[in-house]
C-alpha atoms as a PDB file:
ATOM      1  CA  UNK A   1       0.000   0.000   0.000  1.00  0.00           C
ATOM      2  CA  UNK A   2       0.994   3.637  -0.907  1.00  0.00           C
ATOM      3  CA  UNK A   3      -0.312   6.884   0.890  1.00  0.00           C
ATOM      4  CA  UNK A   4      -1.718   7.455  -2.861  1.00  0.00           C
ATOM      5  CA  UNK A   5      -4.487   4.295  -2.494  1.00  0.00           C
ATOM      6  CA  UNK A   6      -4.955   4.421   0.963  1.00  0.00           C
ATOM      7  CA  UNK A   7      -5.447   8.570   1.646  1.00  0.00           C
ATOM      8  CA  UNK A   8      -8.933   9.234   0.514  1.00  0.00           C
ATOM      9  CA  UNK A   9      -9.462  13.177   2.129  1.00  0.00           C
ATOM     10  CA  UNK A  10      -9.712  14.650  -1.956  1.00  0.00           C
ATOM     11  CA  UNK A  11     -12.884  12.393  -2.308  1.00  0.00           C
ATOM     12  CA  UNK A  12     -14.011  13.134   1.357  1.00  0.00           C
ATOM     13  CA  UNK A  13     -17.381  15.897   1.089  1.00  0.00           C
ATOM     14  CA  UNK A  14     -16.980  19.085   2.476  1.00  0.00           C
ATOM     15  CA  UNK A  15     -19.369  20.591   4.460  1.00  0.00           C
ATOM     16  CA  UNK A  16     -19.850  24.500   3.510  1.00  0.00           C
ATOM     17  CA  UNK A  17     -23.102  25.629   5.193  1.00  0.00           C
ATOM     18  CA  UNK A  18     -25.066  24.301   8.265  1.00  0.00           C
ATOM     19  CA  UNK A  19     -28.364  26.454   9.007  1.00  0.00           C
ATOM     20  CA  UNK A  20     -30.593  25.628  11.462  1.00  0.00           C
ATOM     21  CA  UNK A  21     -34.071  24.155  10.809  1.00  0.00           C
ATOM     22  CA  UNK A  22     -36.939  26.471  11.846  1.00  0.00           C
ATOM     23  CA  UNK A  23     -39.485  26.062  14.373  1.00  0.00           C
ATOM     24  CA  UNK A  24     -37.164  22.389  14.605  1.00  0.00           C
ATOM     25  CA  UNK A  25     -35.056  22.651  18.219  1.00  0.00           C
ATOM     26  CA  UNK A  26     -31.865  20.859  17.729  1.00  0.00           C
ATOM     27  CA  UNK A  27     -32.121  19.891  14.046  1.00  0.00           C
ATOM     28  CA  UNK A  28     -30.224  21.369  11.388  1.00  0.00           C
ATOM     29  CA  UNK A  29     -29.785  21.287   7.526  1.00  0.00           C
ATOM     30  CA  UNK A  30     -25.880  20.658   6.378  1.00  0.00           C
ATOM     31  CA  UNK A  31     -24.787  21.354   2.658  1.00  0.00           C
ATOM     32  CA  UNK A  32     -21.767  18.756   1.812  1.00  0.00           C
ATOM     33  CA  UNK A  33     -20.191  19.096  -1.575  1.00  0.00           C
ATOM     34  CA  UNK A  34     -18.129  16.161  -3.604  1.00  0.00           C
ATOM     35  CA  UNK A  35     -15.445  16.374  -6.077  1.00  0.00           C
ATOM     36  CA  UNK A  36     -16.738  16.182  -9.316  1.00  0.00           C
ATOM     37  CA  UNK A  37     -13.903  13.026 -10.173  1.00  0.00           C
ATOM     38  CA  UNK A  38     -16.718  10.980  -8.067  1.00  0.00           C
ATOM     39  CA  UNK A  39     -19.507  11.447 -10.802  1.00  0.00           C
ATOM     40  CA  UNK A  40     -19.530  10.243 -14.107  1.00  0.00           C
ATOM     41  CA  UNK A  41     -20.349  12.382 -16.793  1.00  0.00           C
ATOM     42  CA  UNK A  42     -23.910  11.662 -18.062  1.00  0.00           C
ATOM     43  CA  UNK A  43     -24.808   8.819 -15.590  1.00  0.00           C
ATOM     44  CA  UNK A  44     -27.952   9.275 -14.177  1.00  0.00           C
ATOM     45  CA  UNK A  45     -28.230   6.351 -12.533  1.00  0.00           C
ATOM     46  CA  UNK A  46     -24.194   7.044 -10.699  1.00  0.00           C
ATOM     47  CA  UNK A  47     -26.045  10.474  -9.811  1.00  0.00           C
ATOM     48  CA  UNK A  48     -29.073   9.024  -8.145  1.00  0.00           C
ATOM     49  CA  UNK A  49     -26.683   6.079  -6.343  1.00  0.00           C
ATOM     50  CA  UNK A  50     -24.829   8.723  -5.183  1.00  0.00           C
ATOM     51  CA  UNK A  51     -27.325  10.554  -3.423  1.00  0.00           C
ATOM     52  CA  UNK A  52     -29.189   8.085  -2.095  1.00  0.00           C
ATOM     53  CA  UNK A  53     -26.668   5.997  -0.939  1.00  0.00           C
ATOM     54  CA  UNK A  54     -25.302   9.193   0.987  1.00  0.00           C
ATOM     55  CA  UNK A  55     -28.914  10.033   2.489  1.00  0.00           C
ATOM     56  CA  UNK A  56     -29.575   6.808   3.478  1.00  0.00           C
ATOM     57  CA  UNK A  57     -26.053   6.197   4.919  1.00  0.00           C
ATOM     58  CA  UNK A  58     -26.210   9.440   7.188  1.00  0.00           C
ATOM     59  CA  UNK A  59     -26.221   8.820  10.939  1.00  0.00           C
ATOM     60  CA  UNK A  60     -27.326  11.760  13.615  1.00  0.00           C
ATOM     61  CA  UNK A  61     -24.162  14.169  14.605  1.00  0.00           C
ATOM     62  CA  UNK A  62     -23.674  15.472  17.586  1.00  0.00           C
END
């Protein structure tokens, strides 16, 4: 193994706004953005994977 197969932080998301959720205590709404290497060009189907896999996958943060 190499630090170039095993360091994964350019395909990490970043997180670039978190606004709370109104009339919601505790709850918020994060925006997380991905490299565009992750998506292929034209796929809709890599697209929708994508997204739901992420939704789905999310856990609570505290």
């Amino acid at each position: 193994w190499t630090d170039g197969l095993t360091s994964l932080d350019r395909y990490k998301g970043r997180c670039y706004g978190i606004e709370p959720v109104l009339g919601e205590e505790n709850q918020y709404i994060a925006y997380v953005a991905y490299p565009l290497d992750l998506f292929e060009e034209g796929s809709v189907t890599n697209m929708f994977t994508s997204i739901v896999g992420n939704v789905f996958g999310f856990k609570a943060l505290r």
